[in-house]
C-alpha atoms as a PDB file:
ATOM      1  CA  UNK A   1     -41.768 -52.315 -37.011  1.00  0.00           C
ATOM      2  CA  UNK A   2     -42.934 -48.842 -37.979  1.00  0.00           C
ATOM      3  CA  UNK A   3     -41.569 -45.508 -36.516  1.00  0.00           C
ATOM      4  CA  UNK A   4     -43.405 -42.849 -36.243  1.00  0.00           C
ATOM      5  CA  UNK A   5     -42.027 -39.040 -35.408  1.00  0.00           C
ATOM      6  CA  UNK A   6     -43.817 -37.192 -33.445  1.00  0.00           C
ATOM      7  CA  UNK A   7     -44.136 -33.703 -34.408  1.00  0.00           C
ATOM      8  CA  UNK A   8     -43.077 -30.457 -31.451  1.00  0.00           C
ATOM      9  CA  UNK A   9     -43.545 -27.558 -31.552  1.00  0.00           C
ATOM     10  CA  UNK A  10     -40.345 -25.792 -31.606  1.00  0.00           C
ATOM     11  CA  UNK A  11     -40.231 -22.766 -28.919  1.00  0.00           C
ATOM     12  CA  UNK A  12     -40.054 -21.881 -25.360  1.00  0.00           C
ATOM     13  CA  UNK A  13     -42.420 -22.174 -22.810  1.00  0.00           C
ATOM     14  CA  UNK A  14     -42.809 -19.453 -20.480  1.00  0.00           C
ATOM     15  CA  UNK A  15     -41.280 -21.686 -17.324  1.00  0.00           C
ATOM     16  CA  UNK A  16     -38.470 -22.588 -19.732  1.00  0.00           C
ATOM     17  CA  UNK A  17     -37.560 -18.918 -20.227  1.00  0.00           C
ATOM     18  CA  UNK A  18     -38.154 -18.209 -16.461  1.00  0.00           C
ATOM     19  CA  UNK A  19     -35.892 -20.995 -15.320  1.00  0.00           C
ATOM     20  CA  UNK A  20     -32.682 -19.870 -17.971  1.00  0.00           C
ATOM     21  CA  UNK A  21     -33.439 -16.463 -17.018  1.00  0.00           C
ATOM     22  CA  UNK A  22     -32.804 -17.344 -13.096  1.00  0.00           C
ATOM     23  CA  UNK A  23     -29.602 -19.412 -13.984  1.00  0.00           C
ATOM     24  CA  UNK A  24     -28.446 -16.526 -16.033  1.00  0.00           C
ATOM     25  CA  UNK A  25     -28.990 -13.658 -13.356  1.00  0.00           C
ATOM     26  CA  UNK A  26     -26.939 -16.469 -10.395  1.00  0.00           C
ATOM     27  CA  UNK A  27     -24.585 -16.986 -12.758  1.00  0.00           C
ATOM     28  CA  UNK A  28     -23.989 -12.963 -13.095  1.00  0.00           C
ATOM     29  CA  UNK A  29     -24.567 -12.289 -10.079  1.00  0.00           C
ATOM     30  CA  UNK A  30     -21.250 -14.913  -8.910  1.00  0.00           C
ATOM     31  CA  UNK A  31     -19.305 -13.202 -11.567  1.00  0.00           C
ATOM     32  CA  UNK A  32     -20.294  -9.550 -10.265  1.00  0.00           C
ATOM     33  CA  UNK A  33     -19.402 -10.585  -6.566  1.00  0.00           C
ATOM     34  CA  UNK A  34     -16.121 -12.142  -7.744  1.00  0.00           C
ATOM     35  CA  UNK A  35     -15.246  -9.475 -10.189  1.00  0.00           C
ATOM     36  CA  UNK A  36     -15.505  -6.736  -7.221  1.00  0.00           C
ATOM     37  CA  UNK A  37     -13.404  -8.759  -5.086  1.00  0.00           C
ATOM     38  CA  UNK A  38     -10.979  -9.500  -7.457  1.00  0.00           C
ATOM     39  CA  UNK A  39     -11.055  -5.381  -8.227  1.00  0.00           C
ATOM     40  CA  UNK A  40      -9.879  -4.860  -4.230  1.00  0.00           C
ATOM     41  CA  UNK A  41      -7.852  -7.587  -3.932  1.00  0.00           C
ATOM     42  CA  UNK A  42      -5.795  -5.688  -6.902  1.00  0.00           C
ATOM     43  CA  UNK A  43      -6.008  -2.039  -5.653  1.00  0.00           C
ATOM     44  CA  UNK A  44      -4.696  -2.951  -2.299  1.00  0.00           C
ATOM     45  CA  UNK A  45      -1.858  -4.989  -4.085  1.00  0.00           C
ATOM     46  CA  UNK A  46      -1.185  -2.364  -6.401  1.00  0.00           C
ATOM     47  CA  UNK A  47      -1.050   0.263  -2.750  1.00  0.00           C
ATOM     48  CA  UNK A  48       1.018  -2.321  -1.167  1.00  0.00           C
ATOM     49  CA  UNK A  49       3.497  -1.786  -4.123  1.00  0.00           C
ATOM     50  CA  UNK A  50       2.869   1.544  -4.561  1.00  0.00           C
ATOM     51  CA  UNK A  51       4.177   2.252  -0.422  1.00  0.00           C
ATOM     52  CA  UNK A  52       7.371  -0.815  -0.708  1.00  0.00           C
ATOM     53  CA  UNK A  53       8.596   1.248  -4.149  1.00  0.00           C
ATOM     54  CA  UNK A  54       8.577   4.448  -2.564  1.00  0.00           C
ATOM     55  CA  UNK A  55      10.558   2.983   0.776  1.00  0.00           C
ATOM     56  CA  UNK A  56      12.617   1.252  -2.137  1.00  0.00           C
ATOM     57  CA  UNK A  57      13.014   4.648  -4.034  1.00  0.00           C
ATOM     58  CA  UNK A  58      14.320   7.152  -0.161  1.00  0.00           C
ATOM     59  CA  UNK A  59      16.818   3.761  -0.165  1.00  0.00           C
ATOM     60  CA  UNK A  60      18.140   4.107  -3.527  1.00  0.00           C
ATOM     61  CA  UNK A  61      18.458   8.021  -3.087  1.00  0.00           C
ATOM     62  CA  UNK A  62      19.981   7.979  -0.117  1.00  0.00           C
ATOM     63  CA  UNK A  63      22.406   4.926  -0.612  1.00  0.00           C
ATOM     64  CA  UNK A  64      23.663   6.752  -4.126  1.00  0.00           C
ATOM     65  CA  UNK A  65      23.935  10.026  -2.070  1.00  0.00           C
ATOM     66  CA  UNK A  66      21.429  11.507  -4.720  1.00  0.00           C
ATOM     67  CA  UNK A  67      22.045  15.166  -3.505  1.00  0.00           C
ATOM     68  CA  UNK A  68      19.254  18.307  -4.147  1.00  0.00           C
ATOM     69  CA  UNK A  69      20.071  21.870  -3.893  1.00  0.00           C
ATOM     70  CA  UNK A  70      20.948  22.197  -0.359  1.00  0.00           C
ATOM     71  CA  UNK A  71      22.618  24.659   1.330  1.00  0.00           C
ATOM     72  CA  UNK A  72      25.105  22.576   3.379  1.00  0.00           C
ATOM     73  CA  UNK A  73      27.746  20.328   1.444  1.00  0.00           C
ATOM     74  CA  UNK A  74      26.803  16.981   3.598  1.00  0.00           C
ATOM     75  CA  UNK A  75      24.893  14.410   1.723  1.00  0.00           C
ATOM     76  CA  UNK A  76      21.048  13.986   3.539  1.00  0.00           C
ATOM     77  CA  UNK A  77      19.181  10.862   3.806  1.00  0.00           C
ATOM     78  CA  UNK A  78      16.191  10.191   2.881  1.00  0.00           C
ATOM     79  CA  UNK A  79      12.942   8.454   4.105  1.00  0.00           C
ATOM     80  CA  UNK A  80       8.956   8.097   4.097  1.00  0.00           C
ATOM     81  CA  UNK A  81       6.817   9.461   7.085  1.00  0.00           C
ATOM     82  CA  UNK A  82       3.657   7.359   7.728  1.00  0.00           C
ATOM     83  CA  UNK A  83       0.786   8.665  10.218  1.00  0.00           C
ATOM     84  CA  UNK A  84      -2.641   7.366  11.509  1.00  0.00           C
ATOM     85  CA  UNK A  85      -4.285  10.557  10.899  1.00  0.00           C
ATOM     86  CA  UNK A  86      -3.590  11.132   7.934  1.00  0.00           C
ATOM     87  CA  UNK A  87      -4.358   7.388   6.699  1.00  0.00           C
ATOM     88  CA  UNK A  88      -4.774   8.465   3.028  1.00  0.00           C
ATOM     89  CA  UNK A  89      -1.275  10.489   2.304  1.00  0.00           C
ATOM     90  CA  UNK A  90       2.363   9.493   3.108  1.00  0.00           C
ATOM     91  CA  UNK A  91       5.243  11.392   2.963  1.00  0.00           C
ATOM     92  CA  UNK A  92       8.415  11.007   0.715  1.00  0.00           C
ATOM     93  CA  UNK A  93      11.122  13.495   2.062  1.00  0.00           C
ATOM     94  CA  UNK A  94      14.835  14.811   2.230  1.00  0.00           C
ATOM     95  CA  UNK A  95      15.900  14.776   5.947  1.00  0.00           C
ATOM     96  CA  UNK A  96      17.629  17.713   4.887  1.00  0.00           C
ATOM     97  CA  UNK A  97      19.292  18.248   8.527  1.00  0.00           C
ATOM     98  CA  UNK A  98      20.304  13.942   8.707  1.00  0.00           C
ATOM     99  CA  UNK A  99      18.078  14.150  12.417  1.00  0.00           C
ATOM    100  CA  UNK A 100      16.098  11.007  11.152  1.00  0.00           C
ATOM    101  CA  UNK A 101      13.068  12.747  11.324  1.00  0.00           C
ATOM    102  CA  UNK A 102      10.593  14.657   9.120  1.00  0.00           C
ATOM    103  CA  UNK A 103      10.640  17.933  10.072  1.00  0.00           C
ATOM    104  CA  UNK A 104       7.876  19.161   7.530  1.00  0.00           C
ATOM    105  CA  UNK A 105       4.111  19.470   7.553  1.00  0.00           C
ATOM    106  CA  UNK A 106       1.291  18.416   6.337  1.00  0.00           C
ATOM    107  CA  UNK A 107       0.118  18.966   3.211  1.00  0.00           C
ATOM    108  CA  UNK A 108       3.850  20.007   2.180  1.00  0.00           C
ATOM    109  CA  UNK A 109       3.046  22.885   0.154  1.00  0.00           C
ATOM    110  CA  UNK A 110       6.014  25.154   1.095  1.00  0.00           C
ATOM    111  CA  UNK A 111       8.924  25.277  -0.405  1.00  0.00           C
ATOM    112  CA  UNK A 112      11.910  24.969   1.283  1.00  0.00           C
ATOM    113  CA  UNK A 113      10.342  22.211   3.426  1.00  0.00           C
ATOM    114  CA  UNK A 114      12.116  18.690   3.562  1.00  0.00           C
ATOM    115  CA  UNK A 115       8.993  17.346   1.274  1.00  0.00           C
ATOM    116  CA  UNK A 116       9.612  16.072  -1.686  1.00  0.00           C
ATOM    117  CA  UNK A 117       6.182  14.637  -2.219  1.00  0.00           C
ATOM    118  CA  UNK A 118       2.943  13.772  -0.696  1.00  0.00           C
ATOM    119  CA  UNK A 119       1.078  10.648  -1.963  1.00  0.00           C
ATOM    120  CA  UNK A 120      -1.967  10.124  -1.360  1.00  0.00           C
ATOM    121  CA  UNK A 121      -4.484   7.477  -1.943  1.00  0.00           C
ATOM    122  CA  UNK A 122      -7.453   7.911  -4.027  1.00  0.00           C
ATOM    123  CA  UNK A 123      -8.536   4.233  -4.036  1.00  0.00           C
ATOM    124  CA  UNK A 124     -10.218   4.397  -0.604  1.00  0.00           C
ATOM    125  CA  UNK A 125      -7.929   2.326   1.036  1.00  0.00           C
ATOM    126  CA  UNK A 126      -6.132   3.549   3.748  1.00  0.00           C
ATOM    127  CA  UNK A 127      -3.373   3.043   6.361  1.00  0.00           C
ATOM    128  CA  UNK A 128      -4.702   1.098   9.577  1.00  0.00           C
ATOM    129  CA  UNK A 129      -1.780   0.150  11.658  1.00  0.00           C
ATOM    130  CA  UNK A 130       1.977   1.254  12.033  1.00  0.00           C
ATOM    131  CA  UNK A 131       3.644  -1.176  13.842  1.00  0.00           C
ATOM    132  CA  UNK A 132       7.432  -1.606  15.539  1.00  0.00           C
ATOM    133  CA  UNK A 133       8.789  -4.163  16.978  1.00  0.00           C
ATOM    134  CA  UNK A 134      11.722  -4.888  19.311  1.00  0.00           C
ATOM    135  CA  UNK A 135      13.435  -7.759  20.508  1.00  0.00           C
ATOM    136  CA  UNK A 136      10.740  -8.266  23.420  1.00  0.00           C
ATOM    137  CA  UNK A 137       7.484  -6.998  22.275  1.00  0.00           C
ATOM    138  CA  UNK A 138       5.243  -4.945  19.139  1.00  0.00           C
ATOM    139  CA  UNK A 139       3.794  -1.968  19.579  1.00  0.00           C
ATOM    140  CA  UNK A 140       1.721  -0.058  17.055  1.00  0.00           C
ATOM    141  CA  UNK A 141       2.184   3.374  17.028  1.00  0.00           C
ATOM    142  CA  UNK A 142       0.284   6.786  15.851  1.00  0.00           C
ATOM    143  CA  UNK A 143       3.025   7.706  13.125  1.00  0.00           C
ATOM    144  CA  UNK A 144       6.302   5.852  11.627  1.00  0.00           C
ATOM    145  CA  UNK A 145       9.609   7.751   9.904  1.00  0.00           C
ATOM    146  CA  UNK A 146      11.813   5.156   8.002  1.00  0.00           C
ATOM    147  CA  UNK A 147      14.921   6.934   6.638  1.00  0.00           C
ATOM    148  CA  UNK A 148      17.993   5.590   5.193  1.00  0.00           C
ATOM    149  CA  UNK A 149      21.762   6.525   4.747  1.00  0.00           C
ATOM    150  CA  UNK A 150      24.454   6.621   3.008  1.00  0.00           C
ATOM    151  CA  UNK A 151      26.781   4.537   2.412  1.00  0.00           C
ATOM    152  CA  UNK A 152      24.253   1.534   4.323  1.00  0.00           C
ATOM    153  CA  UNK A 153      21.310   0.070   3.294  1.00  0.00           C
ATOM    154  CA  UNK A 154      20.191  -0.250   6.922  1.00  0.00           C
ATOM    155  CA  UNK A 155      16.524   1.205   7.548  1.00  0.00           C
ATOM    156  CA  UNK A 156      16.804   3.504  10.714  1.00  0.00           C
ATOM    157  CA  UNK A 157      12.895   3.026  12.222  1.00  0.00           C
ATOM    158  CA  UNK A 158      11.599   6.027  14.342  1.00  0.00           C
ATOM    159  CA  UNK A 159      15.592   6.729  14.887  1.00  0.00           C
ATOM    160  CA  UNK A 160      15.477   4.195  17.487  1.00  0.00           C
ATOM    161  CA  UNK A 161      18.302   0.839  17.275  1.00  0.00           C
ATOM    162  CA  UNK A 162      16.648  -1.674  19.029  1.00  0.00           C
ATOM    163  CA  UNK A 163      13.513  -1.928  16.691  1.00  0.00           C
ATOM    164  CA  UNK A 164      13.869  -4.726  14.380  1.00  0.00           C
ATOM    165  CA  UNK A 165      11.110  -4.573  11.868  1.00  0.00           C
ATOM    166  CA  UNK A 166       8.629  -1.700  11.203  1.00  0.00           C
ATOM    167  CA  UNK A 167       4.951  -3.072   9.299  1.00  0.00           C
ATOM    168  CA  UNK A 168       2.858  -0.754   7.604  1.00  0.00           C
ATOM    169  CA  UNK A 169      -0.749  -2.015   7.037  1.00  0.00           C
ATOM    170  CA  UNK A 170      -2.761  -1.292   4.932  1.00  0.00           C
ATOM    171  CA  UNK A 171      -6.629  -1.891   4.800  1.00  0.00           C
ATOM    172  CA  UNK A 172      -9.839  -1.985   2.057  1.00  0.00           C
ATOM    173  CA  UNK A 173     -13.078  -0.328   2.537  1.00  0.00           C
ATOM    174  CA  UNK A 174     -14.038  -4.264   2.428  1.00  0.00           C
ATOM    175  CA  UNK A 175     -11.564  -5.104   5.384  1.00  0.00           C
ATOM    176  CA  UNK A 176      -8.995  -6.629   3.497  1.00  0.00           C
ATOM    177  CA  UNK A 177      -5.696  -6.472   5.205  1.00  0.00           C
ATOM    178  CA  UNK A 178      -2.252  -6.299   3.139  1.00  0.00           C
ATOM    179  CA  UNK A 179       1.228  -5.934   5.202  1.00  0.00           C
ATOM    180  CA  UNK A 180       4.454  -4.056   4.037  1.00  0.00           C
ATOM    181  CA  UNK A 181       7.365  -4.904   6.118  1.00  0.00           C
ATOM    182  CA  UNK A 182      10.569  -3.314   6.681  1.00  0.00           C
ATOM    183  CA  UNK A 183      13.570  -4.956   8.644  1.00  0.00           C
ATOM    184  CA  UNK A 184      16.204  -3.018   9.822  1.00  0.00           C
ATOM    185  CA  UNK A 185      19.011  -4.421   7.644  1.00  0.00           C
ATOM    186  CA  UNK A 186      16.724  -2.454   4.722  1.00  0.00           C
ATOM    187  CA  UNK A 187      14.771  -5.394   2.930  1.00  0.00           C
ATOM    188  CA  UNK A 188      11.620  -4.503   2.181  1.00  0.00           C
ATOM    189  CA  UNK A 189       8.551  -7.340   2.030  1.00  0.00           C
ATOM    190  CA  UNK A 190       4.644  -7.798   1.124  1.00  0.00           C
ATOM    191  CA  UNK A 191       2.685  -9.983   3.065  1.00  0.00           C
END
């Protein structure tokens, strides 16, 4: 039995290139897709966290009695104002006068104000819903104050005792949806 070898040429044909060329540009194009999704995904995590560790930080002022230069000698609480206008700022202030509200403006740029600091968001996602609810229904409202005070942990929502959870959320330019909740015993959730 004799063998003979045939002899190729060794090279590409011009389909050949055409054909890896098309799996190449799908293959980059799944990765480009996945890659910008993946990029949301972790900027609206990263707000999510951003908005609970500020909530977390007006809890741990306020529960330590963290005091500022204040005129009176009473210790003030402390919170984070939230409003639908203004989807790409929150607030972080002293409630300087312990009314449970935020008595400052927006941007806080005056001194003297009970701002401590205005956050805003650069990544284009914003604020889309504030949210309450009671024992018998939810409501979303326009704007939401959480403060706390000492000596409790105890979130006091819009200053008002029968709401039992507040939820912030928080949307992508690409409609993706991320939740921050806050109960009214003061624990503090991502959904």
């Amino acid at each position: 039995m004799e063998y003979r070898f045939k002899h190729f040429n060794a090279g590409l044909t011009f389909i050949e290139l055409i054909v890896v060329m098309s799996i190449f540009a799908t293959l980059s194009g799944v990765v480009l897709f996945k890659f910008t999704n993946f990029t949301t995904n972790v900027s609206l995590q990263n707000l999510a966290h951003q908005i609970a560790l500020q909530i977390r930080t007006a809890q741990s002022d306020a529960v330590s009695g963290k005091k500022l230069n204040l005129v009176s000698s009473s210790i003030p609480s402390y919170g984070v104002y939230f409003n639908k206008i203004t989807s790409s700022k929150f607030i972080y202030f002293v409630d300087r006068n312990n009314d449970g509200t935020y008595d400052g403006s927006i941007p806080c740029n005056t001194a003297g104000t009970e701002c401590l600091d205005e956050i805003n968001i650069n990544t284009g996602d914003k604020i889309s819903d504030l949210c309450v609810t009671t024992s018998s229904s939810t409501q979303c409202l326009s704007s939401l104050v959480i403060t706390f005070t000492r000596p409790f942990h105890d979130a006091y929502i819009n200053q008002d005792k029968s709401i039992l959870n507040a939820e912030i959320k928080i949307e992508s330019p690409k409609g993706n949806i991320k939740s921050i909740r806050i109960s009214s015993i003061g624990q503090i959730s991502i959904e």
